[in-house]
N, C-alpha and C. Protein backbone atom coordinates (compact mmCIF):
# COMPACT_ATOMS: atom_id res chain seq x y z
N UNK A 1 0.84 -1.17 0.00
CA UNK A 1 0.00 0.00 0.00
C UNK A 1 0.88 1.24 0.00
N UNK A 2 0.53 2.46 -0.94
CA UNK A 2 1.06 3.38 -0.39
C UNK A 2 0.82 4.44 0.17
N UNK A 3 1.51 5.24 0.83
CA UNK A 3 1.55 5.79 1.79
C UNK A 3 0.76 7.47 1.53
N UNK A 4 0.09 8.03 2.11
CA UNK A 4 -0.63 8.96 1.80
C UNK A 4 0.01 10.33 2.13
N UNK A 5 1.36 10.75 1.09
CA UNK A 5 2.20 11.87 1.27
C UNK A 5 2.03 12.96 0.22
N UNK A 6 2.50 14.10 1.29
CA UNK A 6 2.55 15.40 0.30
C UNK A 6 3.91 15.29 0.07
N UNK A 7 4.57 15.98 -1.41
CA UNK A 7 5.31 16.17 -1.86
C UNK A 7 5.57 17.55 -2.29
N UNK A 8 6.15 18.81 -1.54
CA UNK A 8 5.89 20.52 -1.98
C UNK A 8 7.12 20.84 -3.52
N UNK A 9 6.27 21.50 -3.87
CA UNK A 9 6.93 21.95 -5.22
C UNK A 9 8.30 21.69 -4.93
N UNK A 10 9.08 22.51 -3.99
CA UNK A 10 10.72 22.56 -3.57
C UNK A 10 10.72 21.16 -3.78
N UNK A 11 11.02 19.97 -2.81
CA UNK A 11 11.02 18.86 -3.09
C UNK A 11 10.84 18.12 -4.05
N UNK A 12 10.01 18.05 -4.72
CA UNK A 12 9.88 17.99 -5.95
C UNK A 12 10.75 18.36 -7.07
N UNK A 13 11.23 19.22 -7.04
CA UNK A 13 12.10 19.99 -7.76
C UNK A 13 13.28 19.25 -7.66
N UNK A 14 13.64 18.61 -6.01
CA UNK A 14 14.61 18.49 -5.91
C UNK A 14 15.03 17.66 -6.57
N UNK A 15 14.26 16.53 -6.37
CA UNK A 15 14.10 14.97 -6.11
C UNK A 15 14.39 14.93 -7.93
N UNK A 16 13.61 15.36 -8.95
CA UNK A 16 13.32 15.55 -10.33
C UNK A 16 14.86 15.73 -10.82
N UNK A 17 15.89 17.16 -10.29
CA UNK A 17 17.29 17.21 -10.49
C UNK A 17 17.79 15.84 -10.03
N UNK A 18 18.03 15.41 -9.01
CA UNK A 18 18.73 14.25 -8.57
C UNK A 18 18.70 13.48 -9.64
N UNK A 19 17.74 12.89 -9.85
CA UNK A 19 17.54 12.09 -11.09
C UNK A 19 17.82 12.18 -12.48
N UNK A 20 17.43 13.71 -12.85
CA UNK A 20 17.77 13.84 -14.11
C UNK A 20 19.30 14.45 -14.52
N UNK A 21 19.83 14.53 -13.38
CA UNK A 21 21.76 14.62 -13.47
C UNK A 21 22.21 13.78 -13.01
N UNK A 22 21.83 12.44 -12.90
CA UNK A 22 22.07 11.09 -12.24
C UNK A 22 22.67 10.72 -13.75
N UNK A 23 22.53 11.05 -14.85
CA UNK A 23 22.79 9.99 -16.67
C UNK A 23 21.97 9.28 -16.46
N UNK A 24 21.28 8.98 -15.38
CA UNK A 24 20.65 7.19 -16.43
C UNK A 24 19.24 7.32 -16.94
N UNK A 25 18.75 6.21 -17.59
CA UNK A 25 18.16 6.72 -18.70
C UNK A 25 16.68 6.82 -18.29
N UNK A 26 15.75 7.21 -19.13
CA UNK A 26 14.54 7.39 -18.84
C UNK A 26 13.90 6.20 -17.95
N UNK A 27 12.76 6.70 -17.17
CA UNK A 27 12.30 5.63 -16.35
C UNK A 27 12.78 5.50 -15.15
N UNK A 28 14.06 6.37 -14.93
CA UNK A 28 14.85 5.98 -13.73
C UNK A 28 14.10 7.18 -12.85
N UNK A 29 14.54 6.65 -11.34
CA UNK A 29 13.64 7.42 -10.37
C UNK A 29 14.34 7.72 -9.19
N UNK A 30 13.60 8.23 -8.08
CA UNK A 30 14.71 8.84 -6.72
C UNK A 30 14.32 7.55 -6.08
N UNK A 31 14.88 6.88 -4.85
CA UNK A 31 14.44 5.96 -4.15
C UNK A 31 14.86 6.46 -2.68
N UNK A 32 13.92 6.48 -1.75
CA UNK A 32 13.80 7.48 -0.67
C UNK A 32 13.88 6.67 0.65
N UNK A 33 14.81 6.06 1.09
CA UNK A 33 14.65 5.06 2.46
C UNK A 33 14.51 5.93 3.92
N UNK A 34 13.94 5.86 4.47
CA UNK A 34 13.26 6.36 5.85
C UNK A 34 13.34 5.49 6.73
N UNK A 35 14.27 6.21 7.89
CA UNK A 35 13.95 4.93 8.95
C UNK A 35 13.65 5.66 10.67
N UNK A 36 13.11 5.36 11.40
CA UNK A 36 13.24 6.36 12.64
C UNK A 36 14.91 6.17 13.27
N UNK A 37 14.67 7.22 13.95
CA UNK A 37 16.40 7.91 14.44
C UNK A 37 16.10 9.30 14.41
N UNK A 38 17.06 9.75 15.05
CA UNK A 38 17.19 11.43 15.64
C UNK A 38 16.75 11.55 16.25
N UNK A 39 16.78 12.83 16.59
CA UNK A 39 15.55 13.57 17.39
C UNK A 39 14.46 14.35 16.32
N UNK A 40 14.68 14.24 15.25
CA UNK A 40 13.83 14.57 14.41
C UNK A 40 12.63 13.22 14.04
N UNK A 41 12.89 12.24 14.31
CA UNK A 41 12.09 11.23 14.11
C UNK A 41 12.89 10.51 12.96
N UNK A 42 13.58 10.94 12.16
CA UNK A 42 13.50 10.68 10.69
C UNK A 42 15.45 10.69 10.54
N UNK A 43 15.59 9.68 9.66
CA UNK A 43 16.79 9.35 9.39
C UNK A 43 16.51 9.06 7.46
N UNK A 44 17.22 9.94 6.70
CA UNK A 44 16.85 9.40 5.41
C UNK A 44 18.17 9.31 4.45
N UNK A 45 17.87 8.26 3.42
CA UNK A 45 19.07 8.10 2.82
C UNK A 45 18.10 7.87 0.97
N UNK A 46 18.99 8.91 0.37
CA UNK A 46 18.42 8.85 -0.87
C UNK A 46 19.42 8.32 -2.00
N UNK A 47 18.99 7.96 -3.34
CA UNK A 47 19.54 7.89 -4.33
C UNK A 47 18.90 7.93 -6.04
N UNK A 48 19.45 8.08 -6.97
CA UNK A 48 18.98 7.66 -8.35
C UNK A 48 19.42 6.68 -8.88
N UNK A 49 17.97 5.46 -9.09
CA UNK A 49 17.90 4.52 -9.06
C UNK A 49 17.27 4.05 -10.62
N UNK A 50 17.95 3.05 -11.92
CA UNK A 50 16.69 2.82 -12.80
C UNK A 50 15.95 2.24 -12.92
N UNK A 51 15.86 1.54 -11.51
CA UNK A 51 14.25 0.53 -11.46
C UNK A 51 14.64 0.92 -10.15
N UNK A 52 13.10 0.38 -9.74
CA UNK A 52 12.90 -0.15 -8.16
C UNK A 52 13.87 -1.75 -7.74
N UNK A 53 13.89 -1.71 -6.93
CA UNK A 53 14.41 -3.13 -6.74
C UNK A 53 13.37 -3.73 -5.82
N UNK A 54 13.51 -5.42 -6.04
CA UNK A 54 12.45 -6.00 -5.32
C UNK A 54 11.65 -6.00 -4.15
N UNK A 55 10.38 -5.86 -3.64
CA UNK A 55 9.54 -5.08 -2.61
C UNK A 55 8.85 -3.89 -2.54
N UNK A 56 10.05 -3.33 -3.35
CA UNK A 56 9.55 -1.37 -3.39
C UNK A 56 8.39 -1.36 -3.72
N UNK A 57 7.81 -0.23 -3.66
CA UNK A 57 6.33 0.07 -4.50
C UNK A 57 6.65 1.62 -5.38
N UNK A 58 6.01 2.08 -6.58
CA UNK A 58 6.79 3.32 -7.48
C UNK A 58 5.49 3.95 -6.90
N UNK A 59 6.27 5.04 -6.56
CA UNK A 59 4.30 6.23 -6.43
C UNK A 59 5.17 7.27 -7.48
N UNK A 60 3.88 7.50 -8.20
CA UNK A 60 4.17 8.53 -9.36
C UNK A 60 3.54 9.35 -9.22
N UNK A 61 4.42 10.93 -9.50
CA UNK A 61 3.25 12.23 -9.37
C UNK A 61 3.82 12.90 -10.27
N UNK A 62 2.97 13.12 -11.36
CA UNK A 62 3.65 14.33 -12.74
C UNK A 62 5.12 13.06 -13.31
N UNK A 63 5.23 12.49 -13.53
CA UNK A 63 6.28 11.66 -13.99
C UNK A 63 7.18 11.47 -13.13
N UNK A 64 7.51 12.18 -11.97
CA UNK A 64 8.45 11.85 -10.98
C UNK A 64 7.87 10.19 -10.32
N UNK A 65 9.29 9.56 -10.51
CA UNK A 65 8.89 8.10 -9.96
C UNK A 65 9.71 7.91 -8.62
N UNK A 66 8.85 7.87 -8.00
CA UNK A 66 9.17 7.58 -6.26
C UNK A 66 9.47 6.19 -5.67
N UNK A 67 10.91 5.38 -5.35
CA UNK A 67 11.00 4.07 -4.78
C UNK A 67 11.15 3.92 -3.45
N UNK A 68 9.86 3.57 -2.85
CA UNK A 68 9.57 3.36 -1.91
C UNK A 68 9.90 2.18 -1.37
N UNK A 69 10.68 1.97 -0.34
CA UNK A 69 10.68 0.81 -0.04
C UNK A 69 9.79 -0.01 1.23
N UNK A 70 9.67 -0.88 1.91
CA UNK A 70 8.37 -1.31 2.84
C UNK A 70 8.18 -0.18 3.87
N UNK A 71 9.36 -0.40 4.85
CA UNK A 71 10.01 0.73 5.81
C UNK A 71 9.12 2.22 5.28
N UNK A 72 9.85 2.63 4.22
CA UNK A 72 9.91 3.45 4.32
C UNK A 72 8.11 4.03 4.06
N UNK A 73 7.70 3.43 3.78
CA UNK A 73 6.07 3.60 3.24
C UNK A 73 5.31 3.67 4.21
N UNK A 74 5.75 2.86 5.34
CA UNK A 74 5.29 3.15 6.93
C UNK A 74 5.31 4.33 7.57
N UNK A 75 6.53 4.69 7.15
CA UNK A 75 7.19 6.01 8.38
C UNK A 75 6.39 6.73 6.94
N UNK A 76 6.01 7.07 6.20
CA UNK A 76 5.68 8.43 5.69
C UNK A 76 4.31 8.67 5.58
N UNK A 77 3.65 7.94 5.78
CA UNK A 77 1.67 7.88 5.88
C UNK A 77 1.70 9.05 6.54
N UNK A 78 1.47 9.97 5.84
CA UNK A 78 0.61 11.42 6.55
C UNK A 78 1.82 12.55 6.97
N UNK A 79 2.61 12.44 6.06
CA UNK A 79 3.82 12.67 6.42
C UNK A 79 4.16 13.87 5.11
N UNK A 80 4.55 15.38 5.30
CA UNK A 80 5.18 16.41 3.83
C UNK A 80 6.53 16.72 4.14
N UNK A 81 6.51 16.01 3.35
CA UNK A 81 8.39 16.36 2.25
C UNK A 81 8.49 17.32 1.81
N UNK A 82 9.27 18.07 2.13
CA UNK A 82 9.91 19.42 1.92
C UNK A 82 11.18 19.71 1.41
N UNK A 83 11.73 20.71 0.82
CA UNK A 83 12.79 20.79 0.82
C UNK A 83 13.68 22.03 1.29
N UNK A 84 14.64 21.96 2.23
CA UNK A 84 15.10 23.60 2.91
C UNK A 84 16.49 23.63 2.31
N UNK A 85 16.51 25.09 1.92
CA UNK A 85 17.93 25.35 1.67
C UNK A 85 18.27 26.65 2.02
N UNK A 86 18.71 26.47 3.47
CA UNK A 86 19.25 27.81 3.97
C UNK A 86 20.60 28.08 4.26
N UNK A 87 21.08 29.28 5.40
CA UNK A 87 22.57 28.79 5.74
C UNK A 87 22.93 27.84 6.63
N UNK A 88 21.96 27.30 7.57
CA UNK A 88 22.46 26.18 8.57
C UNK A 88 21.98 24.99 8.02
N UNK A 89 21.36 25.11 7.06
CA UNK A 89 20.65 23.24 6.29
C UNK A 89 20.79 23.54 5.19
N UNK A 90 20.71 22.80 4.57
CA UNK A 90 20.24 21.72 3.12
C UNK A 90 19.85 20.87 3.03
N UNK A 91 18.72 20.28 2.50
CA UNK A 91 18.11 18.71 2.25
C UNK A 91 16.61 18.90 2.69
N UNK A 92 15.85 17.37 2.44
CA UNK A 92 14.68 17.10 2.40
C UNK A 92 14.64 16.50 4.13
N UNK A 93 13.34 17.54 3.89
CA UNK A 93 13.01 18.15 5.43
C UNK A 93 11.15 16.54 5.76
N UNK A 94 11.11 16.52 6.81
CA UNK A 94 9.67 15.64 6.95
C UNK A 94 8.94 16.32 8.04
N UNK A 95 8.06 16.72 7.70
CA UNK A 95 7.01 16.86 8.87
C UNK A 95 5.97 16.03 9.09
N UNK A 96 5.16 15.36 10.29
CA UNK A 96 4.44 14.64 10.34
C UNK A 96 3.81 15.32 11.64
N UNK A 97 2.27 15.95 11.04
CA UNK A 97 1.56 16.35 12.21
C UNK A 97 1.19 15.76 12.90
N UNK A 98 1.35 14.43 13.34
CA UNK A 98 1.31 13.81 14.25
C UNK A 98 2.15 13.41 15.40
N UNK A 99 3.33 14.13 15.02
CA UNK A 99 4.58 13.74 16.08
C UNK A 99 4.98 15.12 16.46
N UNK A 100 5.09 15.04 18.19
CA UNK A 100 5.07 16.33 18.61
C UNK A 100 6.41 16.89 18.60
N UNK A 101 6.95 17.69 19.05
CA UNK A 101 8.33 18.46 18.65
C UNK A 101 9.16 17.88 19.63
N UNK A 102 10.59 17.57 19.38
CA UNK A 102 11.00 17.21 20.43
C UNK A 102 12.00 18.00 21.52
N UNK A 103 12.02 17.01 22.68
CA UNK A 103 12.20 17.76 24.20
C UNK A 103 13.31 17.53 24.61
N UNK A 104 14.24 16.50 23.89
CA UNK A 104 15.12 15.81 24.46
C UNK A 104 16.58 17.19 25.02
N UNK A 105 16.48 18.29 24.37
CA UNK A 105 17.54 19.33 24.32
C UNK A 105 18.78 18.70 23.83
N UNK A 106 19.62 17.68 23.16
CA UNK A 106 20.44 17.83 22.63
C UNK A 106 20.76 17.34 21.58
N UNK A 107 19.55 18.00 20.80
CA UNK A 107 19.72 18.24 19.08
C UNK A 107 20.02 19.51 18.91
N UNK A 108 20.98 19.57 17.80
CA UNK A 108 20.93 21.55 17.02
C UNK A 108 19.54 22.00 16.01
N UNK A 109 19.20 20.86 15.85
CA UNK A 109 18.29 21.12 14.85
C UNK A 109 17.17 22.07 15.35
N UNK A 110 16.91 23.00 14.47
CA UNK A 110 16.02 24.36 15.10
C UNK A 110 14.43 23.77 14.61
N UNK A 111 14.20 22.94 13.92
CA UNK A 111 12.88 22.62 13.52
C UNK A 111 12.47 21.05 14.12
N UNK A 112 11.21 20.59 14.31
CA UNK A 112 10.89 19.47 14.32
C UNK A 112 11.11 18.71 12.92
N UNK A 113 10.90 16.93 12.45
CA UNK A 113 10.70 16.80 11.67
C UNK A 113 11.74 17.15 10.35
N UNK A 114 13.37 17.77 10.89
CA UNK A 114 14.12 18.13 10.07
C UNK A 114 15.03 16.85 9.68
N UNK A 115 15.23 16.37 8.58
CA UNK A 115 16.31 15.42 8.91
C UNK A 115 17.36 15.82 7.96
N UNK A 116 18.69 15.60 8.62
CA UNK A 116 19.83 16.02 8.19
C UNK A 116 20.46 14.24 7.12
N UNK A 117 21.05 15.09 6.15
CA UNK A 117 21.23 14.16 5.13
C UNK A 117 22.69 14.50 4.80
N UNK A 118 23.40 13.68 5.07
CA UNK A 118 24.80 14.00 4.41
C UNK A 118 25.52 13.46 2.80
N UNK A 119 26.06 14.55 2.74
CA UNK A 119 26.18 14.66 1.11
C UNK A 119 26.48 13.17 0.40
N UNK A 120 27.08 12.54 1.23
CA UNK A 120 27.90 11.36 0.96
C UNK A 120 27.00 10.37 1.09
N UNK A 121 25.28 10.63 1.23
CA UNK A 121 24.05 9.72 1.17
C UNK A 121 23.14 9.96 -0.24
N UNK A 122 24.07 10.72 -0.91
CA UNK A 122 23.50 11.27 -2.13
C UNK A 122 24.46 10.39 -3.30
N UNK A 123 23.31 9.59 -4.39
CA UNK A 123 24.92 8.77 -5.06
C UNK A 123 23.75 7.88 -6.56
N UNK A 124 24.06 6.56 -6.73
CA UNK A 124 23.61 6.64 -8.04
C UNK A 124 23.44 4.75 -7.81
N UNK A 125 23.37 4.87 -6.46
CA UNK A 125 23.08 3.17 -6.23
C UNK A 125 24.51 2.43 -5.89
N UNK A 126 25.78 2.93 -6.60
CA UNK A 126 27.19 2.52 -6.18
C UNK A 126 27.62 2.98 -5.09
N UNK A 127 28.43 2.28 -4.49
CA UNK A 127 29.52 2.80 -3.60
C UNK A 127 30.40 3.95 -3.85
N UNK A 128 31.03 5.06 -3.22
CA UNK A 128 31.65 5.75 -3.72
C UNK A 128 33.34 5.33 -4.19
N UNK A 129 33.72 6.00 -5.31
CA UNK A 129 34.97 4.94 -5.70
C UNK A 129 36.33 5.26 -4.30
N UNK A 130 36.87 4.67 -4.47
CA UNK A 130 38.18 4.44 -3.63
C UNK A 130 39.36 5.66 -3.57
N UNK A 131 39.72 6.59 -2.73
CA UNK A 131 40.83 7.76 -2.96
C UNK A 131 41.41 7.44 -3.64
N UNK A 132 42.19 7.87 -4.31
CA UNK A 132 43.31 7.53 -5.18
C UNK A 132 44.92 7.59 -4.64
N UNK A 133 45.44 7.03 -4.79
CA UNK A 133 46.79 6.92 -4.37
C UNK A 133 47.70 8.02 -4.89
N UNK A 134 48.66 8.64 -3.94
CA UNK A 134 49.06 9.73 -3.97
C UNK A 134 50.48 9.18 -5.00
């Protein structure tokens, strides 16, 4: 089943570049894994992918193809994807009005629902290649 999400223009936008400066060829899509962690609720790891791989489910909106995987279709039911690009963030942001803000005090994160994505979770389904020898 899938999951009943908003997707905001920004995001959208984003998700659409990823993919279409990924090279690969038509048909290919973002694949969006979600798992709980943080204090934001949300731990996410993305990529451009040219199929789904086995389990996923594709949610399509305007031709953007979304690979969802089981996990991740859970954690996003009722859940908007955003995208922030300011001076203390970058990346795709989740809010879920159902989860209250958190209390714990030692996150930096100034928003609920923010999840921090590091650059090096951004990629094309490979591993990144090996330094090179000096």
């Amino acid at each position: 089943m899938l999951p009943n999400l908003t997707i905001t223009p920004a995001a959208d936008k984003f998700m659409r570049r990823i993919v279409r400066f990924s090279g690969l060829p038509a048909g290919a899509g973002f694949r969006l894994l979600v798992s709980a962690g943080g204090c934001s609720g949300y731990n996410a790891e993305f990529s451009a992918e040219p199929a789904p791989q086995p389990g996923e489910q594709v949610l399509e909106a305007d031709g953007l193809r979304l690979f969802l995987p089981a996990a991740s279709r859970l954690m996003l039911d009722g859940v908007t994807i955003d995208f922030a690009d300011t001076p203390t963030q970058s990346g795709l942001t989740f809010f879920n009005p159902a989860q209250g803000a958190c209390g714990c005090g030692s996150s930096a994160a100034a928003e609920p629902g923010v999840a921090r994505i590091e650059v090096g979770a951004i990629g094309r389904g490979r591993p990144p290649a090996p330094p090179r020898a000096s």
